[in-house]
Structures are given as structure tokens and as C-alpha cells.
Protein backbone atom coordinates (compact mmCIF):
# COMPACT_ATOMS: atom_id res chain seq x y z
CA UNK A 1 0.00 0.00 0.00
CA UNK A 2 1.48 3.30 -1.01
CA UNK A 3 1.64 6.35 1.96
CA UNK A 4 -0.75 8.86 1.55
CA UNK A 5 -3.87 7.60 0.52
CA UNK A 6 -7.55 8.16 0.87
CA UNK A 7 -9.02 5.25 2.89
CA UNK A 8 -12.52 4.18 3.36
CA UNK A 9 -13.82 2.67 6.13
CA UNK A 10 -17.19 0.65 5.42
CA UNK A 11 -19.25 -1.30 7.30
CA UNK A 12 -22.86 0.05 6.26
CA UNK A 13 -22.50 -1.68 3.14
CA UNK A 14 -24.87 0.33 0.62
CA UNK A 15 -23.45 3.56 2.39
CA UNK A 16 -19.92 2.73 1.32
CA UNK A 17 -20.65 1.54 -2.24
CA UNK A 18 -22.67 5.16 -2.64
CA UNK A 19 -19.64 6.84 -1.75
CA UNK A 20 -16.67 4.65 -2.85
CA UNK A 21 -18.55 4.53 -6.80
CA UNK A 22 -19.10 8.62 -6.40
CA UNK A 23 -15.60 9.50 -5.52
CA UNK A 24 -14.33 6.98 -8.36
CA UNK A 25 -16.70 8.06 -11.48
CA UNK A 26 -14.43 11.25 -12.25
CA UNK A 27 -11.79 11.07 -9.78
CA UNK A 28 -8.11 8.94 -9.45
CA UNK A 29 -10.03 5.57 -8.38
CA UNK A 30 -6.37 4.11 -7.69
CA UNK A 31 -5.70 6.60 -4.19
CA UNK A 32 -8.46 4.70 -2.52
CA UNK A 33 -8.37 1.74 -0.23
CA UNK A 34 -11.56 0.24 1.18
CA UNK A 35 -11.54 -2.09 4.49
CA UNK A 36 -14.06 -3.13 6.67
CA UNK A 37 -16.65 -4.30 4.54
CA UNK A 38 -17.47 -8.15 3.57
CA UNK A 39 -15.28 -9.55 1.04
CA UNK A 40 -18.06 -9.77 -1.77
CA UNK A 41 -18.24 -5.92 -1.79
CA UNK A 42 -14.33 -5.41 -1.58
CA UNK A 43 -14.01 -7.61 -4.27
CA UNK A 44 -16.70 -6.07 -6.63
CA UNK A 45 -15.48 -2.70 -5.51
CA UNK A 46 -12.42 -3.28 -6.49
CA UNK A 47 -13.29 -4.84 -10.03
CA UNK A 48 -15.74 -2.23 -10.82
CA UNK A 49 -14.12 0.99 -9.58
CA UNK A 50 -10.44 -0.11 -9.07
CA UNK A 51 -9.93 0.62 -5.68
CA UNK A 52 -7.55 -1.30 -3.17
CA UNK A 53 -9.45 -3.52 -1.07
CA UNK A 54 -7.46 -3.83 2.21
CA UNK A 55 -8.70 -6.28 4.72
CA UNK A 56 -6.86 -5.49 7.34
CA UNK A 57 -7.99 -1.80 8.53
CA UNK A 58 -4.88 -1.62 10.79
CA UNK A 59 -2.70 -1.17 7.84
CA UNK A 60 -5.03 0.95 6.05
CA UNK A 61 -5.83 4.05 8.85
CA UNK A 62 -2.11 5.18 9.63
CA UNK A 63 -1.33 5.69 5.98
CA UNK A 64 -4.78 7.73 5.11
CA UNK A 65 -3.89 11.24 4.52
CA UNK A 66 -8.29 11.35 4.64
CA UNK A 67 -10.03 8.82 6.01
CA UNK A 68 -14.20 8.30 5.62
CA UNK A 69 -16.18 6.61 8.01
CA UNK A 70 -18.89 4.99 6.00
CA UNK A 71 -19.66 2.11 9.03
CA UNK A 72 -22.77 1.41 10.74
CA UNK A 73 -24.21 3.35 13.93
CA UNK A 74 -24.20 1.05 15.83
CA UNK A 75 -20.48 -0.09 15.33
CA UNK A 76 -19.09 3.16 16.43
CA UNK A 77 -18.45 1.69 19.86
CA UNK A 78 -16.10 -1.00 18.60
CA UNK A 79 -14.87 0.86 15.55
CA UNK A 80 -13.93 4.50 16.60
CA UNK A 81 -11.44 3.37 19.63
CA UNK A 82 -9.37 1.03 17.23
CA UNK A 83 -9.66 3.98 14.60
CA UNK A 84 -8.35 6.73 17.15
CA UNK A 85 -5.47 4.29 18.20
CA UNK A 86 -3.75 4.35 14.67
CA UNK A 87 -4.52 6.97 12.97
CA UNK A 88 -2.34 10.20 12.65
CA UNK A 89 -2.83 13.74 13.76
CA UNK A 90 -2.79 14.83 10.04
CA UNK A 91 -5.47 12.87 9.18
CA UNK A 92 -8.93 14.83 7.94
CA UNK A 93 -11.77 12.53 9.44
CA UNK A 94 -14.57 12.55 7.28
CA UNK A 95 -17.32 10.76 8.51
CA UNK A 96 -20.66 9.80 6.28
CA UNK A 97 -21.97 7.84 9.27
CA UNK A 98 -25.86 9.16 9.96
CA UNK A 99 -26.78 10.46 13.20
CA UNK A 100 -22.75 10.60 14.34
CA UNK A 101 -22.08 13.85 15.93
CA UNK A 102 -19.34 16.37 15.29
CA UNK A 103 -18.22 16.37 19.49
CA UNK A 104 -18.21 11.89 19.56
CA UNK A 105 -15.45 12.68 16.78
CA UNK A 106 -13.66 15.32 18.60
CA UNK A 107 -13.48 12.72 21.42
CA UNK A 108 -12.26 10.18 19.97
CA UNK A 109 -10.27 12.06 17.64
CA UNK A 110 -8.61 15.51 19.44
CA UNK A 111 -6.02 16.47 17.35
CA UNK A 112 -7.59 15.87 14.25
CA UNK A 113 -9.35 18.16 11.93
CA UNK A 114 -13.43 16.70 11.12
CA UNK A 115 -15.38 16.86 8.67
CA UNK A 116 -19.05 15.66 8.61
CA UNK A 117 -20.79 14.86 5.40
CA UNK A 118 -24.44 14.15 4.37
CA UNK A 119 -25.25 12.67 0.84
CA UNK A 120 -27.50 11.30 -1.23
CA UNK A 121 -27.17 8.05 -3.63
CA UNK A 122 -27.48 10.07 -6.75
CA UNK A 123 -22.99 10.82 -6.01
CA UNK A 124 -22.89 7.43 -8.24
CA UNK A 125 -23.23 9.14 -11.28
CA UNK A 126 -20.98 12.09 -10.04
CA UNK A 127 -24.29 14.73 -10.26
CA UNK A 128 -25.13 13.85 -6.48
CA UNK A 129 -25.99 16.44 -3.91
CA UNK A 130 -23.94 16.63 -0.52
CA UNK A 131 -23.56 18.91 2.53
CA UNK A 132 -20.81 19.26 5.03
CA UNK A 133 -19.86 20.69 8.29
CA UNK A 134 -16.27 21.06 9.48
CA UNK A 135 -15.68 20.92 13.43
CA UNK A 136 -14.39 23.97 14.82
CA UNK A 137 -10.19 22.80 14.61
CA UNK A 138 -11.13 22.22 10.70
CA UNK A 139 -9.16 25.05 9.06
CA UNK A 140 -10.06 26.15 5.37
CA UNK A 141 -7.45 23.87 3.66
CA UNK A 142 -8.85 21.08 5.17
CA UNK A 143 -12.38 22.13 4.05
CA UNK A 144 -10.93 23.05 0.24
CA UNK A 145 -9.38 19.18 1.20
CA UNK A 146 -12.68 17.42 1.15
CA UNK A 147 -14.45 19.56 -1.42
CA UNK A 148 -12.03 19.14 -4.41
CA UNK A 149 -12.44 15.48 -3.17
CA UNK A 150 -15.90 15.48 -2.89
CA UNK A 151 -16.33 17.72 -6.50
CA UNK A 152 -16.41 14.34 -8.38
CA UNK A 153 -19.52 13.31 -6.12
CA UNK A 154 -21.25 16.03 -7.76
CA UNK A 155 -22.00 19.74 -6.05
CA UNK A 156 -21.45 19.98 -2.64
CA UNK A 157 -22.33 22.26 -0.13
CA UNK A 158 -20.88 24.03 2.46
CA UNK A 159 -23.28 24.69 6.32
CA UNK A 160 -22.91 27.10 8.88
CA UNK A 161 -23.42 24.36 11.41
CA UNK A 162 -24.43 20.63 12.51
CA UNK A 163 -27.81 21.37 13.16
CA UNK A 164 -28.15 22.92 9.53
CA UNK A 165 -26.39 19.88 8.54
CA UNK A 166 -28.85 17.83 10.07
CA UNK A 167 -31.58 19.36 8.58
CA UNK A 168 -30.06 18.19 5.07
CA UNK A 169 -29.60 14.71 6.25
CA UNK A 170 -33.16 14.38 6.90
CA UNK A 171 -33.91 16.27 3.52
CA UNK A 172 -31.76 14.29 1.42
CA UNK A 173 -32.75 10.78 3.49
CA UNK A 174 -36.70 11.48 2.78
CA UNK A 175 -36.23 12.76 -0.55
CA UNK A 176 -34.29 9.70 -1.50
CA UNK A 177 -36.75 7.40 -0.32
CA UNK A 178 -39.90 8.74 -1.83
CA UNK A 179 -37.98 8.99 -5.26
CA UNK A 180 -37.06 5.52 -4.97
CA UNK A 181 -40.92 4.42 -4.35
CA UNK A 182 -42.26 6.28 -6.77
CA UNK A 183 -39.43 5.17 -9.36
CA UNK A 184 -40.08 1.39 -8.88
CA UNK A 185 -44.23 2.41 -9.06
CA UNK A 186 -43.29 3.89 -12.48
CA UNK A 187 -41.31 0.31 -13.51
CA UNK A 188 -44.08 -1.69 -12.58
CA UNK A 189 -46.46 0.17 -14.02
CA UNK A 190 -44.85 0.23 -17.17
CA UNK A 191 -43.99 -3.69 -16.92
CA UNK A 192 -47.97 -3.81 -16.19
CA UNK A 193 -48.76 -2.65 -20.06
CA UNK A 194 -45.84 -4.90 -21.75
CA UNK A 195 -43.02 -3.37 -21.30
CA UNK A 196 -39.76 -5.45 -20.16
CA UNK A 197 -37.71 -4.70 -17.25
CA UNK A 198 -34.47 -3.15 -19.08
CA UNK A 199 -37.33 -0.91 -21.44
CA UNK A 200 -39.38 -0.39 -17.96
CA UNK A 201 -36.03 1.06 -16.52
CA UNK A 202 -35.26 3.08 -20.22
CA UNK A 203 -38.22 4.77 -20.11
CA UNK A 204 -38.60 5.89 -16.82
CA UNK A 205 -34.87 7.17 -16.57
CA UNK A 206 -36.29 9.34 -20.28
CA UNK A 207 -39.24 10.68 -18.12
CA UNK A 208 -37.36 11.73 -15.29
CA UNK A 209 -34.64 13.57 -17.25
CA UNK A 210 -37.13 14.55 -20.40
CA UNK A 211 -39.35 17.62 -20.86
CA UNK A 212 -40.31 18.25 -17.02
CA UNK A 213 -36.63 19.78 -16.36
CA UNK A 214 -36.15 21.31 -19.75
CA UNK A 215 -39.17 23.07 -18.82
CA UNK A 216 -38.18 23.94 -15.49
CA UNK A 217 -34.71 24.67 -16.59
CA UNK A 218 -35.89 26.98 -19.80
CA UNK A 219 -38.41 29.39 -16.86
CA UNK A 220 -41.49 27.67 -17.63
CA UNK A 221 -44.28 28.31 -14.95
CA UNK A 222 -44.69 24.21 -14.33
CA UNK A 223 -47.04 24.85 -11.51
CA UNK A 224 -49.27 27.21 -14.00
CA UNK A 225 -48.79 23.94 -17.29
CA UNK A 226 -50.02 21.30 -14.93
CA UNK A 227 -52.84 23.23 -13.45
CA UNK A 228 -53.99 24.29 -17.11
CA UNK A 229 -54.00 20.71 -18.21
CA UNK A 230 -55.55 18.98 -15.46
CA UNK A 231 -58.67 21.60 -16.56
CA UNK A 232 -58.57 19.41 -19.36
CA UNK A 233 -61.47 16.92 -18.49
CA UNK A 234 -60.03 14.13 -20.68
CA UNK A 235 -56.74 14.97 -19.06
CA UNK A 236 -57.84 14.93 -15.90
CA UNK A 237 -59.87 11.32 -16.21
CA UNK A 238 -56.93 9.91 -17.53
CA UNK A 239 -54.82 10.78 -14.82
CA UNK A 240 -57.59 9.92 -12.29
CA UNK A 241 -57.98 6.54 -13.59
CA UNK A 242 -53.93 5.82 -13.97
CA UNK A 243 -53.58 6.82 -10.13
CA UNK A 244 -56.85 4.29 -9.45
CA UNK A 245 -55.70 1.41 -11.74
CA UNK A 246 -52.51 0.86 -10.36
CA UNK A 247 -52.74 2.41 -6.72
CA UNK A 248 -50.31 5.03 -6.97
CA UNK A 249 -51.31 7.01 -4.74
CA UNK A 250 -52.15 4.50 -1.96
CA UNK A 251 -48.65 2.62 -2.46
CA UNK A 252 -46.83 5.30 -2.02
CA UNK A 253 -48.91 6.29 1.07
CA UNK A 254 -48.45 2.55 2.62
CA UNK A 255 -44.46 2.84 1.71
CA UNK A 256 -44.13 6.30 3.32
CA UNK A 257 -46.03 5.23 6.64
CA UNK A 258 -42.60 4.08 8.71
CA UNK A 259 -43.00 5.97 11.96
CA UNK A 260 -40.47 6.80 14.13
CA UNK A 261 -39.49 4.77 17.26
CA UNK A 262 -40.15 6.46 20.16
CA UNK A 263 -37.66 8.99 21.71
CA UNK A 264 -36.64 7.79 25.41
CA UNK A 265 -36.78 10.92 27.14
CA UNK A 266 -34.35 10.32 29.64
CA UNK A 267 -31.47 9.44 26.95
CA UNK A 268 -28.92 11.48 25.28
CA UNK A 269 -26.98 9.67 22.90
CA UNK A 270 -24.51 12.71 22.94
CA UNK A 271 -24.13 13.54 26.60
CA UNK A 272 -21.32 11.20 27.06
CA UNK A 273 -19.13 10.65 24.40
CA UNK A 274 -17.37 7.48 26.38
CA UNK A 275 -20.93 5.60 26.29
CA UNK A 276 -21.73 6.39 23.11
CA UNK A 277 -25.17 5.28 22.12
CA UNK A 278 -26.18 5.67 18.50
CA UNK A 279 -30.05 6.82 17.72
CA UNK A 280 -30.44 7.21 14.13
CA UNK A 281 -34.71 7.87 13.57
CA UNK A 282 -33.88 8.29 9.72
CA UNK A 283 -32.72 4.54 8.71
CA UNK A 284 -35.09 2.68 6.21
């Protein structure tokens, strides 16, 4: 392994594909390593994007000049002590992980400058969306650091603070997930009138990137186009009946209705960084 890489640190195993195939699309896919993560996805990581699959993490964190955190909540307890025992002051911590909060880093990780970063799956493609917040020892060439790295992930975003941060996550998190439903509705519906599943998936990926956002793009009052043809009877019947005949409306309804577990009043996750307790209310 050559010195001065960018290592990953997986664990949540969609989480870390997300970002290890948006930092690879446009950027030098040979300065990352990946460890921590099950051997199938090292392996196809590695094939598909070209990245250094490292098994053992021990060689991998001393030698990061940035290192992501891309694990599960609830391995923080395990994972962030063996972390903060190898890695080097000069390392920027970047951590991906939802829910983990700038001051558990800074406890585990002192002398080191933090960075933490909310995204959305879209970074695959390298036209994602992300946020970040930098702690308060992050200077500005540690934040120019992670954007130019994060640039290939698409645009990303600079926040005053965690809690605007925050805010994002949940954003980004909800948006995601009622794109996704209504994506597969449109796929089955369009496997429901013949279609196959590769023209299903063609077709919808034309609608979502066809005349809508040229529209939108080119100043066209949307809001004003859709009202005027839903006066339309004929247009309004046939969209009436589409949303009836295949339940579009109540499937997305059903998928959407995930409520959140309770809050325990009398717990903090954050009040003691030493017993950390992870309480993510956004995972699907």
C-alpha cells in the first residue's frame, strides 16, 4: 500500500458503495483503499471501480492522509477506539456515518481536523448532492481538502453548522426514499402494459430527465402547465384513472407510513461521548 492515501472505512455496506462509486466516477479511483466491509463488496469494488481492497484496517488508517467513516451506527463503539489508536494527527476525518455527531469525533479524535458529510445516492453518477460541516479545529485547507475530493460526487455544499447539517440529512434521506418508491411504481407500471424490465427502466430514466426539467430549466411556470392541463377533463380522467388502476397514490402512502421509534426521554446519545449510544430515527 502506497503512503498517503484516501481510505474508506465501510461497514454500512450500501453507504460505502454510494460513496466509494461517487468518488471513483471522475476522480483517481487508484488513491483509494476500502476495508471493513465483507469480502463480496471489496471484491466487486475493487473490479468495478479499481480501488484497493485492504482487509486489514490496521494497515489501512495510519497511511490515510483522509479517512471516511462509512460504518454502521451502531459499530461506532467498537470501531472508533481502534480507529483513534492508529490513525495520525494529520489525518482529515470525514465521517458519512448518519446520526454521528461532530463532538463523539472530537473525542475520539482531538487532534484531528473533522469533517461531517451528508449525501445522497445520486454521487454514483458524479451529479449527487452533498452537505458538510467542518468541526471547529477544521481550518479552510482542510475544508478546500474534502471539497475538491468530494467535487467528483457532484455539487457539494458548504453549512454554517451541525444542526443545519442535520436538517439536510433528513432532507436528502426522505427525498431519496420517496424517489425511490415512486421510481419502482413507475417500472411496474410500465412492466404492467408490456413493457420489459431493461425498457421499464429506459423509459422511466427518459421521463425523469425529459421535458419536465427542460421546462423547469428553460423558466417555464410548471405549476401554471399542470394546473392548465388537469382543466382538461379528458386529461384529468386519464390521470384519475392511472392513479386508481394501479394504486399510486395509496402505495406510495403505505411505503411512506414508517413511523419513528419512540424517543426515550431520559437518553442522550450525545451527553457522554465514552458511552456512546447511536439513535439514528432516519434509517429505512
Amino acid at each position: 500500500m502506497s503512503s498517503m492515501v484516501k481510505g474508506i472505512i465501510g461497514g454500512n455496506e450500501f453507504l460505502t458503495e454510494v460513496l466509494v462509486r461517487g468518488l471513483t466516477v471522475h476522480g483517481p479511483a487508484e488513491a483509494y483503499c476500502v476495508g471493513h466491509c465483507s469480502d463480496q463488496l471489496g471484491m466487486r469494488l475493487a473490479a468495478k471501480c479499481r480501488v484497493q481492497y485492504v482487509k486489514n484496517i490496521t494497515d489501512l488508517i495510519p497511511n490515510s492522509a483522509i479517512l471516511f467513516l462509512t460504518f454502521n451506527p451502531e459499530d461506532a463503539n467498537n470501531l472508533l477506539p481502534r480507529i483513534a489508536e492508529k490513525v495520525k494527527e494529520w489525518t482529515l476525518i470525514v465521517s458519512a456515518v448518519h446520526g454521528l455527531k461532530i463532538a463523539t469525533l472530537e473525542y475520539f479524535f482531538p487532534n484531528n481536523e473533522i469533517i461531517r458529510l451528508a449525501v445522497n445516492p445520486s454521487i454514483i453518477s458524479g451529479a449527487g448532492l452533498g452537505a458538510y460541516a467542518g468541526s471547529q479545529k477544521a481550518s479552510t485547507d482542510a475544508k478546500s481538502m474534502a471539497e475538491i475530493v468530494l467535487k467528483d460526487c457532484g455539487d457539494v455544499i458548504a453549512v454554517k453548522d451541525e444542526k443545519e447539517l442535520e436538517e439536510i440529512e433528513k432532507y436528502l434521506a426522505a427525498n431519496t426514499f420517496l424517489s425511490y418508491v415512486v421510481i419502482q411504481t413507475m417500472i411496474k407500471n410500465a412492466k404492467k402494459i408490456g413493457m420489459t424490465s431493461k425498457e421499464a427502466n429506459f423509459a422511466v430514466d427518459k421521463l425523469l430527465k425529459g421535458s419536465m426539467h427542460t421546462l423547469i430549466d428553460e423558466g417555464y411556470d410548471t405549476a401554471d402547465l399542470i394546473s392548465r392541463g388537469l382543466k382538461d377533463k379528458s386529461v384529468h380522467n386519464e390521470a384519475v384513472e392511472l392513479i386508481k388502476s394501479y394504486g399510486l397514490d395509496t402505495e406510495i402512502m403505505n411505503s411512506l407510513k414508517n413511523p419513528e421509534p419512540p424517543v426515550n426521554p431520559d437518553e442522550n446519545p450525545n451527553d457522554d461521548p465514552k458511552n456512546y449510544k447511536m439513535h439514528y430515527r432516519w434509517s429505512r
